[in-house]
Protein backbone atom coordinates (compact mmCIF):
# COMPACT_ATOMS: atom_id res chain seq x y z
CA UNK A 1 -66.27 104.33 -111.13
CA UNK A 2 -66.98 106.98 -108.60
CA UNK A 3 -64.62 109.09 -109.55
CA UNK A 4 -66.03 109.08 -113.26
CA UNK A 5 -69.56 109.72 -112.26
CA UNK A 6 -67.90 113.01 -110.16
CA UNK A 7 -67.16 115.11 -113.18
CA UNK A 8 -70.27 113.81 -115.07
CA UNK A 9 -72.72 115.25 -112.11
CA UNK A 10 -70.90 118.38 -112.07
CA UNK A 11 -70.99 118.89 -115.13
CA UNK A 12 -75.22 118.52 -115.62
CA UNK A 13 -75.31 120.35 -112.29
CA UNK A 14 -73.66 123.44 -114.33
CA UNK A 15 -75.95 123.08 -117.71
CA UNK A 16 -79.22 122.98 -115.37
CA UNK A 17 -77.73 126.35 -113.42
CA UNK A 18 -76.82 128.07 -116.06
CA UNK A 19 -79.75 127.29 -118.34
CA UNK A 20 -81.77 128.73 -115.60
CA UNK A 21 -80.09 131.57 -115.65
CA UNK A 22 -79.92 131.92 -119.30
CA UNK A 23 -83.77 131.30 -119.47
CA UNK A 24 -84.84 134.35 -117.54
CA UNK A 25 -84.27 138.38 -118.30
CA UNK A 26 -82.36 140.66 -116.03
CA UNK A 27 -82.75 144.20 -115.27
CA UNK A 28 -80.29 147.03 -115.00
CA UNK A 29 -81.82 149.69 -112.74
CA UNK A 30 -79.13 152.78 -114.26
CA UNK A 31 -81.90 155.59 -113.27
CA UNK A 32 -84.61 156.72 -111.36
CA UNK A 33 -86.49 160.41 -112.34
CA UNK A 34 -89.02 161.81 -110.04
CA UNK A 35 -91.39 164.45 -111.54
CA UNK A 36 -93.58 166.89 -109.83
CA UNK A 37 -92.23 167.39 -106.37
CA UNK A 38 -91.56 170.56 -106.55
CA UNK A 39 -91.76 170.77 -102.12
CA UNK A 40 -90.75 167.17 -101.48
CA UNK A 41 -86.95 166.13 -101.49
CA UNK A 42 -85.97 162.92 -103.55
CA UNK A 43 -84.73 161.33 -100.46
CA UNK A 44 -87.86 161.13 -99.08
CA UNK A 45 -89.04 159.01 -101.71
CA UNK A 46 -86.17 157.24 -102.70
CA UNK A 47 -85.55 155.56 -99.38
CA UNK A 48 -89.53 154.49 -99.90
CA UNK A 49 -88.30 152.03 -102.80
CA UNK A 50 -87.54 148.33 -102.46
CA UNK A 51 -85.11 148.86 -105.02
CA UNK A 52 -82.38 151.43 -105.82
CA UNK A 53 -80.25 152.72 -108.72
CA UNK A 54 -77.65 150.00 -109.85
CA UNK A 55 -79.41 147.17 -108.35
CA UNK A 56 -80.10 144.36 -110.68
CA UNK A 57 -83.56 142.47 -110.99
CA UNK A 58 -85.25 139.82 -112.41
CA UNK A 59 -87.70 141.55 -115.10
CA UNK A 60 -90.42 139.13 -113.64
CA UNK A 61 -90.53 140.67 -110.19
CA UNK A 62 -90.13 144.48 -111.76
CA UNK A 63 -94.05 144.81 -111.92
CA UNK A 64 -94.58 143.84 -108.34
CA UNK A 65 -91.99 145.89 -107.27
CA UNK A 66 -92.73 148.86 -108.63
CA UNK A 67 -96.57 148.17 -107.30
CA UNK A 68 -94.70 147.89 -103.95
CA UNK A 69 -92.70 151.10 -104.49
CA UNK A 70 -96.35 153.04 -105.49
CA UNK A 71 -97.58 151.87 -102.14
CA UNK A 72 -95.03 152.67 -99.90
CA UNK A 73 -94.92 156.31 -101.85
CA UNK A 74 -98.83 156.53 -100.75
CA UNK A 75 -98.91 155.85 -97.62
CA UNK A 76 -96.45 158.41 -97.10
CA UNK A 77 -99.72 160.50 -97.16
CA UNK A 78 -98.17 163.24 -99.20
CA UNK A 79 -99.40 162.69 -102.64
CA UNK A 80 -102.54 162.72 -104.56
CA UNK A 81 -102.33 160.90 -107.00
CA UNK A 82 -98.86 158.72 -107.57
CA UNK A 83 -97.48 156.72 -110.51
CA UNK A 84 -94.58 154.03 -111.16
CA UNK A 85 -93.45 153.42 -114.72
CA UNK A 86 -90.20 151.90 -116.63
CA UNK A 87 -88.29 152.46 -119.66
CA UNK A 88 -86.48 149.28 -120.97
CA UNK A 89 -83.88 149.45 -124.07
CA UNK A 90 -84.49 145.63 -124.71
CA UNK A 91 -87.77 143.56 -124.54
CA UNK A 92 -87.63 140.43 -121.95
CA UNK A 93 -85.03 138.51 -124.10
CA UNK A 94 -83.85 135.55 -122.43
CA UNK A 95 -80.28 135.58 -120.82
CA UNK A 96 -79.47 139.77 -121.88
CA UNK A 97 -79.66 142.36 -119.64
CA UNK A 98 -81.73 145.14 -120.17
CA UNK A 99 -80.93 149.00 -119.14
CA UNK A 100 -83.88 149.69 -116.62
CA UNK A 101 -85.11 153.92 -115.93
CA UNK A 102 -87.53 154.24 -113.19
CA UNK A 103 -89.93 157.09 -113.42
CA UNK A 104 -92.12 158.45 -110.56
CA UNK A 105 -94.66 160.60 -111.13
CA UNK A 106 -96.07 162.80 -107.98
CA UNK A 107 -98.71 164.79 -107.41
CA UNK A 108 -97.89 167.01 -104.34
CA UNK A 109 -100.86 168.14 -101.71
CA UNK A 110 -101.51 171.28 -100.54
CA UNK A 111 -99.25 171.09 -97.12
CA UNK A 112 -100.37 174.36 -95.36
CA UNK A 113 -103.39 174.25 -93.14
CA UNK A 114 -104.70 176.76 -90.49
CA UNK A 115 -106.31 175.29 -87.67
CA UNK A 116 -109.96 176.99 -86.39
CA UNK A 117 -112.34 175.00 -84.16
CA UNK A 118 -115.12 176.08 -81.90
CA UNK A 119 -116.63 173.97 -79.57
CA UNK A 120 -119.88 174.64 -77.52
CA UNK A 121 -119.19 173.64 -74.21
CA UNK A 122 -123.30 172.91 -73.78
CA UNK A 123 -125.28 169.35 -74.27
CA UNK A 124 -125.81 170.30 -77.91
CA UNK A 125 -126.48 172.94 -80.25
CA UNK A 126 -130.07 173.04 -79.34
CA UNK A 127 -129.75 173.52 -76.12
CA UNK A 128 -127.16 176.58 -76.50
CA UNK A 129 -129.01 178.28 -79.02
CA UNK A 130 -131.92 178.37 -76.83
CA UNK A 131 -129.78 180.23 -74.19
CA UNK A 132 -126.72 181.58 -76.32
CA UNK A 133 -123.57 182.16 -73.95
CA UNK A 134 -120.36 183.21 -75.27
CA UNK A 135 -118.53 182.64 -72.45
CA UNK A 136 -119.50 178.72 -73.05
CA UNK A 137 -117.43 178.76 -76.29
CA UNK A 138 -113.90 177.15 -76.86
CA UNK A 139 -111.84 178.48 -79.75
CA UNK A 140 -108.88 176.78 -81.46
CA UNK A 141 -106.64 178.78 -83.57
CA UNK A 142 -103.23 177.55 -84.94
CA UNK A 143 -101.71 175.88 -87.69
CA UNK A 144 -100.67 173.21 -88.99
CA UNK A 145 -98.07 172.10 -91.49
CA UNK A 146 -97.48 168.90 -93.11
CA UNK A 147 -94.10 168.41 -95.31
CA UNK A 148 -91.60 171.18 -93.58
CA UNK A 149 -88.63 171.79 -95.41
CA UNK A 150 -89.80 169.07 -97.70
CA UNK A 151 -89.01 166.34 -95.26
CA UNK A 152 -91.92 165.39 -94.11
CA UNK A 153 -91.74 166.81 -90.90
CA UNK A 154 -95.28 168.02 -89.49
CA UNK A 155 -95.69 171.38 -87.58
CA UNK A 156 -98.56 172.36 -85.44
CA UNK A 157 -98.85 175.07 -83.01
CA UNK A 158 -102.10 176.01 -81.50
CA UNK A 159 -103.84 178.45 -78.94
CA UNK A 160 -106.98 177.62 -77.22
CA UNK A 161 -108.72 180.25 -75.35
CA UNK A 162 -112.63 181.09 -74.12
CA UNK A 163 -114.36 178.35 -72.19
CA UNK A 164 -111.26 176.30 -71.88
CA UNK A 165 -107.90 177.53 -71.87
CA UNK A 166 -104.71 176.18 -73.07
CA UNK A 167 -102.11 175.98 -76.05
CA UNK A 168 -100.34 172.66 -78.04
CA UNK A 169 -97.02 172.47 -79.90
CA UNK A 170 -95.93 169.02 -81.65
CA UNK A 171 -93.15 168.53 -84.46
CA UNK A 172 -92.35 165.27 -85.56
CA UNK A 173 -90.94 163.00 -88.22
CA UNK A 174 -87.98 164.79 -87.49
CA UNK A 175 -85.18 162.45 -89.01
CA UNK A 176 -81.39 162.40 -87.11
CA UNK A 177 -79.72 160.51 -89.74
CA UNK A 178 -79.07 160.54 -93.84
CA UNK A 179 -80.32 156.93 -94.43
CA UNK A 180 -84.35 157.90 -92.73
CA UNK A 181 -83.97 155.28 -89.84
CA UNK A 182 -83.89 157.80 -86.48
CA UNK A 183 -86.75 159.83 -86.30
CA UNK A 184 -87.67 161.97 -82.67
CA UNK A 185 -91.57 163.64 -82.55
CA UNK A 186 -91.56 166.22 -79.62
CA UNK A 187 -94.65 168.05 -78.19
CA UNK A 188 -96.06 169.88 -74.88
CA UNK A 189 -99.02 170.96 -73.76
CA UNK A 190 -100.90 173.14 -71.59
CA UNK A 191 -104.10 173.21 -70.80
CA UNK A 192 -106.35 174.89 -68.74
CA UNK A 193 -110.26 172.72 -68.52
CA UNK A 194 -113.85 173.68 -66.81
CA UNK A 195 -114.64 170.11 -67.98
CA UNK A 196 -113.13 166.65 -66.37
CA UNK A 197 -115.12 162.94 -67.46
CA UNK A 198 -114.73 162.61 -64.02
CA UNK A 199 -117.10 159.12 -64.57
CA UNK A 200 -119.62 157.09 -66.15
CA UNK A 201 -122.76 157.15 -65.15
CA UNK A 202 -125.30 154.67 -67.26
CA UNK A 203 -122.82 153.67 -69.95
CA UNK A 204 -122.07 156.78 -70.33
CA UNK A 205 -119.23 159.54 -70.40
CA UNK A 206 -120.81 161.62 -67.48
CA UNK A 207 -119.05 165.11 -67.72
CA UNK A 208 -118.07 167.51 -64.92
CA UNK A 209 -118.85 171.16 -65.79
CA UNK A 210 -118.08 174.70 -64.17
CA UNK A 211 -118.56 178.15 -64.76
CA UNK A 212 -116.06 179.61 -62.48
CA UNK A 213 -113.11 177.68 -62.11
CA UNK A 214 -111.07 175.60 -63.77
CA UNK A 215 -111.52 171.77 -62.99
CA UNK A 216 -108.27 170.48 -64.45
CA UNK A 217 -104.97 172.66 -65.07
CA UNK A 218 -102.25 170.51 -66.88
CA UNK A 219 -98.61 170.94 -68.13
CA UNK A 220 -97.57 167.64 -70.55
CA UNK A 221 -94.38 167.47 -72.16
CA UNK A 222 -93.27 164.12 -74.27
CA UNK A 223 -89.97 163.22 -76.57
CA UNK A 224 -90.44 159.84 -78.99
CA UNK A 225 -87.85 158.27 -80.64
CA UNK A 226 -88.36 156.15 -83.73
CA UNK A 227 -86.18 153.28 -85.01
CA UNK A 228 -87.42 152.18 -88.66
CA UNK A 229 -85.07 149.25 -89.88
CA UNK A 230 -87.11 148.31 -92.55
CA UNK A 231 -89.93 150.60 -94.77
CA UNK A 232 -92.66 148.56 -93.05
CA UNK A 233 -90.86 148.06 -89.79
CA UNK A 234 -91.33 150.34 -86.91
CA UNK A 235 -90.30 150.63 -82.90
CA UNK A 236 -91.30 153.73 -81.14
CA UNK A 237 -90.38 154.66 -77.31
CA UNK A 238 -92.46 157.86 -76.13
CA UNK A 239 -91.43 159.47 -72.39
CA UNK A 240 -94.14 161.33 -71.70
CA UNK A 241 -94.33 163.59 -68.06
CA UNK A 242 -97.30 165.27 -66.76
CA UNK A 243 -97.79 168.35 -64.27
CA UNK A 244 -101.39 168.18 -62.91
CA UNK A 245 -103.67 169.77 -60.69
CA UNK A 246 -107.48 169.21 -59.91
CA UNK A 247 -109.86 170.79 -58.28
CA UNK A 248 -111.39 169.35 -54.73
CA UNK A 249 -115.13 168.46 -56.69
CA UNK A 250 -113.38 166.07 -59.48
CA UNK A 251 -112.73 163.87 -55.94
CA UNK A 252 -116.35 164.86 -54.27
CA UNK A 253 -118.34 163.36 -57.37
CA UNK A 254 -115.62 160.51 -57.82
CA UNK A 255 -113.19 159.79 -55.10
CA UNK A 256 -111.65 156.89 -56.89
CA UNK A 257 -110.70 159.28 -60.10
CA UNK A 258 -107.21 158.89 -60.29
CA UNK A 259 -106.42 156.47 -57.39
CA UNK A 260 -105.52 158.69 -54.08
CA UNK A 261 -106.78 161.79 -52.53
CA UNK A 262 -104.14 164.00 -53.97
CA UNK A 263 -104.94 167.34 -55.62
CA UNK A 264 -102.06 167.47 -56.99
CA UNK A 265 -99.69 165.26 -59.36
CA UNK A 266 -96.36 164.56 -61.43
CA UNK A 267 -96.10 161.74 -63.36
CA UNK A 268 -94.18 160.20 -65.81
CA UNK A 269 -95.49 157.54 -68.56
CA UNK A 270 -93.34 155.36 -70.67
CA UNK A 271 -94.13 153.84 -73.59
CA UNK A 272 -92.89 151.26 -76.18
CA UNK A 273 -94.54 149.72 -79.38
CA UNK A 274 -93.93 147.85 -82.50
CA UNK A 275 -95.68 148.10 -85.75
CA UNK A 276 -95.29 145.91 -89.04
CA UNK A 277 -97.77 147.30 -91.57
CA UNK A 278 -97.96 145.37 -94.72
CA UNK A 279 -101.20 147.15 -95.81
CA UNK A 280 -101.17 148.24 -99.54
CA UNK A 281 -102.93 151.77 -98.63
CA UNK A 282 -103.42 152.55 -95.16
CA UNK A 283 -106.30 155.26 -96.28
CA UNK A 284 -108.70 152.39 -97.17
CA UNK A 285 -106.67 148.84 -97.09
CA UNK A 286 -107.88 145.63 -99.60
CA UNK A 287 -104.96 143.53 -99.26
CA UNK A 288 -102.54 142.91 -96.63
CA UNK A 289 -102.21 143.32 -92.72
CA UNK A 290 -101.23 145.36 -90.02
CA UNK A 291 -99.45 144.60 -86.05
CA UNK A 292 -99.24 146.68 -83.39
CA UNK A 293 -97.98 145.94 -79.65
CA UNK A 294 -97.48 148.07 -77.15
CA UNK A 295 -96.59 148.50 -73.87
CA UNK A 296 -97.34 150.81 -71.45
CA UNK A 297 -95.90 152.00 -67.96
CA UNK A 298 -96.97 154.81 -65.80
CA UNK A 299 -96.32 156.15 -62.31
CA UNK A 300 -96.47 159.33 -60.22
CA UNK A 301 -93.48 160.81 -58.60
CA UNK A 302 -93.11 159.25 -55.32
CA UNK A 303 -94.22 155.82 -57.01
CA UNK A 304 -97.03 154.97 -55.09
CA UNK A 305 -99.11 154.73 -57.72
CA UNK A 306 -98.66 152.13 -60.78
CA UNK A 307 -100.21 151.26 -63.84
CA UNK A 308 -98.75 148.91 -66.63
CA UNK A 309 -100.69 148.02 -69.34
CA UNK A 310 -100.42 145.69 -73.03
CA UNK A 311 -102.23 146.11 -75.65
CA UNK A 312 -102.60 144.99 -79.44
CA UNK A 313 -104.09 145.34 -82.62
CA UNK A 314 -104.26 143.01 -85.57
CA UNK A 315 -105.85 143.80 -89.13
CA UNK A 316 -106.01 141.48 -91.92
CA UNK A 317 -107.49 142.51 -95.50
CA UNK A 318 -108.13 140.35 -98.39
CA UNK A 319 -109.49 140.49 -101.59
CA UNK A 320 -112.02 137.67 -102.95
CA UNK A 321 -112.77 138.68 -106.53
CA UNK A 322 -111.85 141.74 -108.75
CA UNK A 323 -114.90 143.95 -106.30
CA UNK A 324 -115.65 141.80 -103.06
CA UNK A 325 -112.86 142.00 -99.95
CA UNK A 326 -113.03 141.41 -96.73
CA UNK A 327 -111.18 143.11 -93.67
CA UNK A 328 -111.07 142.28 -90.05
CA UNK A 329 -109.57 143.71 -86.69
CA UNK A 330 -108.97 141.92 -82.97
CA UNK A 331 -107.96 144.62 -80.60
CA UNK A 332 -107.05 143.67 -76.84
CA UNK A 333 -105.47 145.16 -74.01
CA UNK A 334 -104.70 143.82 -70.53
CA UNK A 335 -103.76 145.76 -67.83
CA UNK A 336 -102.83 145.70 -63.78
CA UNK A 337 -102.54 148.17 -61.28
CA UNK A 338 -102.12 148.74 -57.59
CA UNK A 339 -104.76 151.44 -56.87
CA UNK A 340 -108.64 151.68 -57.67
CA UNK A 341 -108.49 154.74 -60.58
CA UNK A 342 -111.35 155.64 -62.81
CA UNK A 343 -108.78 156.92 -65.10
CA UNK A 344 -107.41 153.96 -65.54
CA UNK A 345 -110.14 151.52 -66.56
CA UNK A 346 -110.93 153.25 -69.74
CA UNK A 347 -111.58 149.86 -72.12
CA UNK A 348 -114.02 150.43 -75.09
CA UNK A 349 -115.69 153.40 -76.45
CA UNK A 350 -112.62 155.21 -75.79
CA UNK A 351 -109.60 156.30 -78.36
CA UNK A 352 -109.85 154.15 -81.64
CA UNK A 353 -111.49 151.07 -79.30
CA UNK A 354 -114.82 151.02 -80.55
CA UNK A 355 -117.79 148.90 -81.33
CA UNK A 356 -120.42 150.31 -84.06
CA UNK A 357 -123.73 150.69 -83.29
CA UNK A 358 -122.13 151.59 -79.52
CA UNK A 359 -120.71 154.81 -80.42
CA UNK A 360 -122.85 156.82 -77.49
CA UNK A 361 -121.90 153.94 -74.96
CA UNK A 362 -118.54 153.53 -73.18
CA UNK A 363 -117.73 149.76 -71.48
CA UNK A 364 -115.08 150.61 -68.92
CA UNK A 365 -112.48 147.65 -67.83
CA UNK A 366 -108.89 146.41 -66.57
CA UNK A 367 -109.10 143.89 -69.80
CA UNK A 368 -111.02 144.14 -72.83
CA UNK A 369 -111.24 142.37 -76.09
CA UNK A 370 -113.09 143.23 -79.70
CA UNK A 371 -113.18 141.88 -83.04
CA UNK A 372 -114.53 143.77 -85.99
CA UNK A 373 -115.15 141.51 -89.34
CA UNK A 374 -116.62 143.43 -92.47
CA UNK A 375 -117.69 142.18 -95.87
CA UNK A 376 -116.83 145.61 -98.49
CA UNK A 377 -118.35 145.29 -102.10
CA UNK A 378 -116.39 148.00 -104.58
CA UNK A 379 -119.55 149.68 -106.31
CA UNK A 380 -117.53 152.91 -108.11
CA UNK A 381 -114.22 151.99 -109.17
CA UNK A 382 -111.71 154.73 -108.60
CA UNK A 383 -113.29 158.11 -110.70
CA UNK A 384 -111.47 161.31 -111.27
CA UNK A 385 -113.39 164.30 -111.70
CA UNK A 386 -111.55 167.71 -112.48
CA UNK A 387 -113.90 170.51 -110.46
CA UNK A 388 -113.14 173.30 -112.86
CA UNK A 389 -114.83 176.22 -110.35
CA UNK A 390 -111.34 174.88 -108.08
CA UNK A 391 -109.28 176.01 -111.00
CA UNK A 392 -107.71 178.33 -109.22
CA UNK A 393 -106.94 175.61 -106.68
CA UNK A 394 -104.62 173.10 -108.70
CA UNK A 395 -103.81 171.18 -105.41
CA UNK A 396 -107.62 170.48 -104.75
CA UNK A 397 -109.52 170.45 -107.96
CA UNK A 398 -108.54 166.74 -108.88
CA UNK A 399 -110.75 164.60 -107.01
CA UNK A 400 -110.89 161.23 -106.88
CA UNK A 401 -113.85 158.78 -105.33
CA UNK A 402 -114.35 155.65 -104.37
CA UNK A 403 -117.56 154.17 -102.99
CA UNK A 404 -117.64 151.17 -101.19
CA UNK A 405 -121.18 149.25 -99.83
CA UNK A 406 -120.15 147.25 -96.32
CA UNK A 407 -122.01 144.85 -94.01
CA UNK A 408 -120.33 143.62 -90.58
CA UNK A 409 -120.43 142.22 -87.19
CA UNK A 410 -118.91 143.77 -83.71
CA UNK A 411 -118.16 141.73 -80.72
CA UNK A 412 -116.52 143.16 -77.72
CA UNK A 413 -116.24 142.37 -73.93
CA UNK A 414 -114.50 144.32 -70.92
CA UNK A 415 -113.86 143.00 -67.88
CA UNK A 416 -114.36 145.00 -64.79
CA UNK A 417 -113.17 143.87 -61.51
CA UNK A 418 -115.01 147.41 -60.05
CA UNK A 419 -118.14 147.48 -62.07
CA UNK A 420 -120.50 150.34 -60.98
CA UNK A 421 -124.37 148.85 -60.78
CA UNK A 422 -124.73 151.91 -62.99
CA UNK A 423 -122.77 150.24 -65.48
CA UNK A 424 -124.01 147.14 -67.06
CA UNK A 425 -121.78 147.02 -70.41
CA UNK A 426 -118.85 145.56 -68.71
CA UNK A 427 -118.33 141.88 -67.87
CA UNK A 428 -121.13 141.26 -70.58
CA UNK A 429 -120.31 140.20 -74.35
CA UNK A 430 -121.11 142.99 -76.78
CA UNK A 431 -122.70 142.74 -80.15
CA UNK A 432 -123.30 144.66 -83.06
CA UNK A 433 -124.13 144.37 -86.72
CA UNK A 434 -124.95 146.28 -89.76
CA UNK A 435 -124.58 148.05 -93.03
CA UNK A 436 -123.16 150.87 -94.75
CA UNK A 437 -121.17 153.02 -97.57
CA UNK A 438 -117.47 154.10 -97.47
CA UNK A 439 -116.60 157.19 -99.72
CA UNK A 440 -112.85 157.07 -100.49
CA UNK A 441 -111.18 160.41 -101.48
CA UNK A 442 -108.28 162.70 -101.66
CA UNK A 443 -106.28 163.67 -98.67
CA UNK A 444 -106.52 161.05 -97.11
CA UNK A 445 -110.48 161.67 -96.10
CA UNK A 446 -112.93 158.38 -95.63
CA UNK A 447 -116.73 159.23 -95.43
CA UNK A 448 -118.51 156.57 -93.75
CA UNK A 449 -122.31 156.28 -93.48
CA UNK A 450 -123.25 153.13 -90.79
CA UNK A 451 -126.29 152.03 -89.82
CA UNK A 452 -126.12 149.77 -86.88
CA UNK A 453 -128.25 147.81 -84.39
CA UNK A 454 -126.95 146.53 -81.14
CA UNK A 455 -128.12 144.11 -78.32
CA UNK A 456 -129.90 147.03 -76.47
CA UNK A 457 -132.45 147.10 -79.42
CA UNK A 458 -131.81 150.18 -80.56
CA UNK A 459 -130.28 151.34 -84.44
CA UNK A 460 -129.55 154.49 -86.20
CA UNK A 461 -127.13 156.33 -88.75
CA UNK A 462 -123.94 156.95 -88.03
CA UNK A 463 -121.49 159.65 -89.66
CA UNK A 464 -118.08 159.77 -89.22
CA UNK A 465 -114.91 160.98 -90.93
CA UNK A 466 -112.09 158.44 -90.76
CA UNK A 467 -108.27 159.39 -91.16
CA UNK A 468 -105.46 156.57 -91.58
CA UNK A 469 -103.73 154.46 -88.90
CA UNK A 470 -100.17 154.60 -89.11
């Protein structure tokens, strides 16, 4: 009996399977065409697709995956404007295979930028045009260059002379193998500085100026090596080493600045860190999330000093109707240590840690912790407007906007085990709320207009210009 019932389950087993198979529509990828990169190799885009030519794929799934291919195109941040279409020889006829031709459509960026900055090294404008002094003027001059050799390498050299002295070199995205998976950055420094934040003082960056010598002189060299396994996958290890003098006052005003008496210092700072980003576009995210760890390790030559730290950073972005999203980011760090260093208790206000409404303030800390929920209504949908007096620009007279209306909530605390009586930020929870507009447009640029209030009673407009994470 059980040997007759054998053949009979195999046998419905088979029908089910193959009518399964029989009841959907495959693909045949047999091309892919790029048009209008002119600068950029294929490769470069190629390896950004979650398929490739001769793979086969269920005609279902094509739509999403060539929305996942337009993505990961984007956030290569050297496009415009990018689109993903197909040419099929069948229609979605059950069981047949069609003959599938990918075509990408770029529109290339200007990749050529000089660099020219001027900073006045007084407390504002105001207060330097009152009492103009050239030699109280920093100049940057340089370039930079995005897409080298059409590899997406970047390029940028730089000189800085006047109030501060100084030059930079960096190159990276520098790939050391055919299939995009080994990348190396490399840049040094030198710099040359009449100003050191030797301290806080009131919640507050408090600056070290001088007219006649130079505070801080510094020679930085650093090497990073990049394994991507995946397109979204990333694990970076920087070794960074620093040459660096002071001058005797940095000490006088703060004698716990960078942890000893020393004038003098070499050190040597390594670094790892992870990153999944599943964000659909890292310029201005409405779906998906982002991961970041890191860890950090630092010490001077004769390893007296030492400093370790972790930190992380979690985004998450969803959408709740065809306008409305939401978006929110936990940031943390811990970190130990075996000498008292100002330098080394930098916790919020400082790099991309920040709280809005406390953008003047700075909460210093071994630990720290915020959390940064927003509520975004869409109120223009994506608009391109052609600016015909840029005709004679092609790669900048297509602009596109976005505007976005915002309201959120900031929490933050630092802990500090050496909190100044000046200081009253740290070991105290932080809060913030308010509203705002986002304006989304080419090159990757994000205007945002906030208007916050914080615990300390006190609001106002903010202004800033926001450029991806990666």
């Amino acid at each position: 009996m059980k040997k007759a019932l054998l053949p009979l389950f195999f046998t419905i087993f088979f029908q089910c399977f193959t009518s399964g198979l029989l009841s959907k529509s495959y693909g045949f990828i047999t091309e892919i065409h790029i048009i209008g990169n002119n600068k950029t190799q294929d490769v470069i885009i190629l390896r950004e697709l979650p398929f490739k030519r001769g793979d086969v794929i269920d005609m279902e799934s094509l739509e999403s995956l060539m929305e996942e291919g337009r993505n990961n195109i984007r956030n290569l941040s050297l496009f415009n404007f990018v689109y993903v279409s197909h040419i099929s020889d069948l229609e979605n006829e059950p069981g047949k295979y069609s003959n599938i031709e990918i075509v990408i459509s770029v529109d290339e960026r200007w990749y050529h930028f000089p660099l020219m900055g001027i900073s006045l090294e007084d407390r504002n404008l105001s207060s330097w045009l009152k009492e103009p002094n050239w030699n109280k003027v920093t100049t940057d001059v340089g370039f930079k260059i995005y897409n080298l050799w059409g590899k997406n390498q970047t390029l940028t050299a730089a000189y800085i002379f006047g109030y501060n002295n100084g030059f930079r070199f960096e190159y990276s995205n520098i790939y050391i193998d055919k299939e995009g998976r080994h990348l190396l950055d490399i840049s040094l420094s030198r710099q040359y500085s009449r100003t050191v934040n030797a301290l806080s003082m009131l919640d507050k960056p408090d600056y070290l100026k001088s007219d006649s010598v130079h505070l801080e002189n510094s020679y930085q060299g650093a090497l990073t090596y990049t394994y991507r396994p995946g397109i979204r996958l990333r694990n970076r290890v920087t070794l960074q080493y620093d040459i660096s003098h002071i001058d005797s006052i940095v000490l006088v005003n703060n004698i716990r600045y960078w942890g000893n008496s020393e004038l003098s210092r070499r050190a040597v700072t390594l670094i790892y860190g992870i990153t999944y980003d599943q964000r659909d576009n890292i310029q201005y995210p409405i779906y998906g999330y982002f991961v970041n760890c890191q860890l950090k390790a630092y010490t001077n030559s004769d390893m007296s000093i030492k400093y370790g730290q972790i930190k992380g950073d979690f985004q998450y972005y969803g959408r709740i109707s065809e306008r409305l999203s939401l978006s929110a980011r936990l940031q943390w760090g811990l970190s130990a240590k075996n000498v008292d260093g100002y330098i080394f208790d930098k916790a919020i206000g400082y790099d991309d840690v920040s709280l809005r409404g406390y953008e003047f303030y700075v909460a210093d800390g071994q630990h720290y912790a915020t959390i940064s929920p927003t509520v975004r209504y869409r109120i223009m949908p994506t608009t391109i407007y052609l600016l015909k007096f840029l005709s004679f620009l092609p790669k900048f007279n297509r602009l596109h906007l976005t505007i976005y209306g915002k309201s959120y909530f900031d929490a933050g605390y630092s802990y500090h085990k050496y909190r100044s009586s000046l200081n009253t930020l740290s070991n105290k929870l932080l809060l913030s709320w308010g509203f705002g507009v986002d304006i989304v447009t080419y090159y990757d640029l994000t205007f945002s207009f906030d208007y916050s209030f914080n615990q300390l009673k006190e609001g106002g407009l903010f202004i800033s210009v926001k450029k991806p994470l990666h």
